[in-house]
N, C-alpha and C. Protein backbone atom coordinates (compact mmCIF):
# COMPACT_ATOMS: atom_id res chain seq x y z
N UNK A 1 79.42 149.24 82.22
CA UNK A 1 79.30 147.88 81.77
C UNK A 1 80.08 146.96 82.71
N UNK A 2 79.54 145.59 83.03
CA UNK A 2 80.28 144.57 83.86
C UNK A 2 81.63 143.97 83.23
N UNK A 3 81.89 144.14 83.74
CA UNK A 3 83.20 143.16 83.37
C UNK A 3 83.68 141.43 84.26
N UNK A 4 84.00 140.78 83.82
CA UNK A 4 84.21 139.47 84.80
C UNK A 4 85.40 140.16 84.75
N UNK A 5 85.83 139.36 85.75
CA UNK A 5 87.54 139.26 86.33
C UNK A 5 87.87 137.78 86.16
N UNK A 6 89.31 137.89 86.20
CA UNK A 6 89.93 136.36 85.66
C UNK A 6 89.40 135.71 86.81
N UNK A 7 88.79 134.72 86.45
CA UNK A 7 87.92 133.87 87.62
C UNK A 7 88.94 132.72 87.23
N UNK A 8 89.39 131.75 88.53
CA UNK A 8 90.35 130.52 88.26
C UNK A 8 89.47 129.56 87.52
N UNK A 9 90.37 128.84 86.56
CA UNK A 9 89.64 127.20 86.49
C UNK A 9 89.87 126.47 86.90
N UNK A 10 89.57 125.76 87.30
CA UNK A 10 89.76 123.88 87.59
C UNK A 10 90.21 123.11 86.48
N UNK A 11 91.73 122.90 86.79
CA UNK A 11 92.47 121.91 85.61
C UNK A 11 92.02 120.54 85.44
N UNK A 12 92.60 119.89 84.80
CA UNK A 12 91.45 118.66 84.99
C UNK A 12 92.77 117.79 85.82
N UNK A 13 92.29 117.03 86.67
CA UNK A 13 93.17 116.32 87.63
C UNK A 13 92.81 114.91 88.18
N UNK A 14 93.82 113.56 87.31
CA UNK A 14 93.22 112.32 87.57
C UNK A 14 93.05 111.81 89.83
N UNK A 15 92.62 110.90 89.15
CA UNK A 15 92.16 110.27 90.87
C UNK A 15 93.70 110.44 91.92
N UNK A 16 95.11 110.38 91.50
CA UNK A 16 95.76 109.90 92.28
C UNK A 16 96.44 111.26 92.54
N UNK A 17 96.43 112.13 91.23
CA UNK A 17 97.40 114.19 91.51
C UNK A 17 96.02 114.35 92.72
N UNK A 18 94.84 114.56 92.66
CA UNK A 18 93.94 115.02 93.55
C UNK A 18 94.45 114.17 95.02
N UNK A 19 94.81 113.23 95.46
CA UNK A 19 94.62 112.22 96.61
C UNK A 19 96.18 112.26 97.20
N UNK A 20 96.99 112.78 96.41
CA UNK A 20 98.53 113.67 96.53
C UNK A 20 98.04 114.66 97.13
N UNK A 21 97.32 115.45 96.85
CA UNK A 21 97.14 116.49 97.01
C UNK A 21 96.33 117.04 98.45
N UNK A 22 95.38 116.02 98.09
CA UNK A 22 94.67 116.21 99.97
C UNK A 22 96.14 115.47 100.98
N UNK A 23 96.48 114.87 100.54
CA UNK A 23 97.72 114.47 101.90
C UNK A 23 98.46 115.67 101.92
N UNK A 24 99.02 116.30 100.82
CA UNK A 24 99.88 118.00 101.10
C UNK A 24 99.11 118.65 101.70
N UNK A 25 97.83 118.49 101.93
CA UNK A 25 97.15 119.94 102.55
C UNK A 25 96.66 119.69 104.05
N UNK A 26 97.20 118.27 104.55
CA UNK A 26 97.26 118.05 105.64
C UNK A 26 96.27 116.43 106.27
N UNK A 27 95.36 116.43 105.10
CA UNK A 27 94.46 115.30 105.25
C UNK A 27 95.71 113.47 105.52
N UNK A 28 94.62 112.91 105.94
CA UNK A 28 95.62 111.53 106.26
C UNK A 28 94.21 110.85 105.95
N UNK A 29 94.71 109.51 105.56
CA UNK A 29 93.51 108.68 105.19
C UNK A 29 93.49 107.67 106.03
N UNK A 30 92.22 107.61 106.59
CA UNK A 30 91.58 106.95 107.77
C UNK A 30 90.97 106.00 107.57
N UNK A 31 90.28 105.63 106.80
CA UNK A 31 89.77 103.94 105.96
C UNK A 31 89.40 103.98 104.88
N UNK A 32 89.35 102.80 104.43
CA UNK A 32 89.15 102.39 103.09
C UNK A 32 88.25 101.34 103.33
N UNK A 33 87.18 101.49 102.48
CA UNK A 33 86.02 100.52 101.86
C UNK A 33 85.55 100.93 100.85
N UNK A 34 84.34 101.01 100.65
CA UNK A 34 83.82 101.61 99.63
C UNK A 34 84.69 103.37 98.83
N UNK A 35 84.72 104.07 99.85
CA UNK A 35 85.53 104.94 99.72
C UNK A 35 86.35 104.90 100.31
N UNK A 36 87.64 106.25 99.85
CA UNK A 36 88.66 106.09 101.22
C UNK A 36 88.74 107.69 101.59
N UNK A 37 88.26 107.60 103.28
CA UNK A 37 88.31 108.42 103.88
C UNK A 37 89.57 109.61 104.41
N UNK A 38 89.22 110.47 104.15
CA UNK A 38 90.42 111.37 104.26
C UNK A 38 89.90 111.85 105.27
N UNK A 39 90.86 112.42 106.60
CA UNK A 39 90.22 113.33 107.85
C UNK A 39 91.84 114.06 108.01
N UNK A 40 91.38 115.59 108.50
CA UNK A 40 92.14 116.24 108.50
C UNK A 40 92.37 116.82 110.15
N UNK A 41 93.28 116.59 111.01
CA UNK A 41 93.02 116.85 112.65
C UNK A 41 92.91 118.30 113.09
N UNK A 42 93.37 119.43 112.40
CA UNK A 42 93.02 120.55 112.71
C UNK A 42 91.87 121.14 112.64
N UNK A 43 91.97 120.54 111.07
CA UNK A 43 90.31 121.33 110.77
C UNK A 43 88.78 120.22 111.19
N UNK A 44 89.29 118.83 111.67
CA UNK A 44 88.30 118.26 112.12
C UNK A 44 87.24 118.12 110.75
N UNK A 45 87.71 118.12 110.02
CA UNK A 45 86.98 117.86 108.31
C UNK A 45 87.95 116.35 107.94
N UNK A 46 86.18 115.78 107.80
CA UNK A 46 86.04 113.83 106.98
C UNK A 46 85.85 114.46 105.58
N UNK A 47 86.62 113.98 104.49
CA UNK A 47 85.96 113.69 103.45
C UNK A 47 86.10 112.49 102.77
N UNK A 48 85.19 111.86 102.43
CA UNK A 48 84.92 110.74 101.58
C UNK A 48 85.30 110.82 100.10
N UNK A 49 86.73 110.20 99.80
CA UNK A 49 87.11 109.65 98.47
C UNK A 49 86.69 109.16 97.36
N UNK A 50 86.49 108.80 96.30
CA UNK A 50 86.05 107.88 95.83
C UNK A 50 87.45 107.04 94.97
N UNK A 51 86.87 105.97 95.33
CA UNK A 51 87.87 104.51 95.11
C UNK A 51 88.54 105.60 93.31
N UNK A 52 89.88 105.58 92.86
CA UNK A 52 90.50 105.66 90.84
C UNK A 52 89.71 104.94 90.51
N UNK A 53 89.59 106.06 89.03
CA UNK A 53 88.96 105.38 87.75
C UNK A 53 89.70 105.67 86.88
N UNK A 54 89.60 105.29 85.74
CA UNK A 54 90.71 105.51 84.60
C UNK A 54 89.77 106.90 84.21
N UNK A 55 91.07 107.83 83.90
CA UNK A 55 90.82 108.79 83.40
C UNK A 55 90.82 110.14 84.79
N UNK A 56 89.99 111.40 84.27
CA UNK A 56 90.15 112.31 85.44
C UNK A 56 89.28 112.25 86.06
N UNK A 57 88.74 112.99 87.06
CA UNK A 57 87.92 112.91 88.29
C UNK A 57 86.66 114.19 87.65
N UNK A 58 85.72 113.87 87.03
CA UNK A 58 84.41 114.94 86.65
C UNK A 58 84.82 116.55 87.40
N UNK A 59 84.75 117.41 87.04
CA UNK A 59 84.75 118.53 87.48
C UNK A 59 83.52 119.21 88.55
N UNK A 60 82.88 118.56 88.40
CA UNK A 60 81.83 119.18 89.47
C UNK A 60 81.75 118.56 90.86
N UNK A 61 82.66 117.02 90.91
CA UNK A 61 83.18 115.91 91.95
C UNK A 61 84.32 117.45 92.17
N UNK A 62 85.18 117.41 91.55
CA UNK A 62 86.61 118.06 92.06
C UNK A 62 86.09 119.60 93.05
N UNK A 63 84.96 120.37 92.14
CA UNK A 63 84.95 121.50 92.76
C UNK A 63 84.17 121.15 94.43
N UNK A 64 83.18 120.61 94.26
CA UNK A 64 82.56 119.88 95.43
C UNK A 64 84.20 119.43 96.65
N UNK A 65 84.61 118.47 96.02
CA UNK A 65 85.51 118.24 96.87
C UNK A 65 86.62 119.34 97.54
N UNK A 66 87.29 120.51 96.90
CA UNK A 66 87.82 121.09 97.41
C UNK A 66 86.73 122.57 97.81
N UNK A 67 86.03 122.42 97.82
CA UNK A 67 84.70 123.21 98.57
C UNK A 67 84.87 122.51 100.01
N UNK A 68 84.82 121.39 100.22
CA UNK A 68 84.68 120.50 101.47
C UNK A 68 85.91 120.85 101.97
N UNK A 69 87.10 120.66 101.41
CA UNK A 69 87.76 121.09 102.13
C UNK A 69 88.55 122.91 102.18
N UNK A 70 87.51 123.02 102.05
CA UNK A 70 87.36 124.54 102.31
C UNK A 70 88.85 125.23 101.99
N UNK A 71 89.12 125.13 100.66
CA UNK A 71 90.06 126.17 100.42
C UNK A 71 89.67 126.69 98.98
N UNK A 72 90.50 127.39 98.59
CA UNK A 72 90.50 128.20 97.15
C UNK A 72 90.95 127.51 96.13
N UNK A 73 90.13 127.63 95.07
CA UNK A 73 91.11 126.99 94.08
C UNK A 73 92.70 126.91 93.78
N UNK A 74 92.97 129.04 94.45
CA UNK A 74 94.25 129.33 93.85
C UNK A 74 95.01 128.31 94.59
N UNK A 75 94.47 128.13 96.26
CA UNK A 75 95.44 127.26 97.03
C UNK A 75 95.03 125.94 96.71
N UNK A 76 94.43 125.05 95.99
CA UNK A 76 94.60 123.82 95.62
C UNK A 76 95.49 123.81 94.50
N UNK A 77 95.27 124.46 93.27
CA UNK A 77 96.50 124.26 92.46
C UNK A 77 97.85 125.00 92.93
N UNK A 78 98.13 125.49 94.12
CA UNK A 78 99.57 125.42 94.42
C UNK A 78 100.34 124.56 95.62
N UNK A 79 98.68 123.04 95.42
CA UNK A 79 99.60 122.39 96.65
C UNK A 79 100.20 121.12 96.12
């Protein structure tokens, strides 16, 4: 019989813990308009922000976003 394994979740995390969080992982933000651009110089990865909203950031935005920047969940919630 299958078994899952403890698969991580995604905590829920408003606009500004997430945008903390891409600056700890090395990103710097490069403009602001509509969105605000995060670019990271090693990894040569843009990602596009989206402007706080009250409340948290949708979960399928968050997983998308740290997909882009290509790490693990485990290493987003320990940055």
């Amino acid at each position: 019989m299958f078994q899952f394994q403890d698969m991580p979740r995604l905590k829920s995390v408003n606009y500004d813990k997430f945008a903390k969080k891409l600056e700890r992982a090395g990103y710097i933000p490069i403009r602001k308009s509509k969105h605000i651009v995060y670019f990271h110089p090693i990894k040569q990865i843009t990602i596009p922000f989206p402007h706080k909203h009250s409340g948290d950031i949708p979960k399928g935005l968050a997983h998308k976003l740290i997909k882009e920047m290509k790490i693990s969940l485990e290493e987003f919630d320990c940055l």
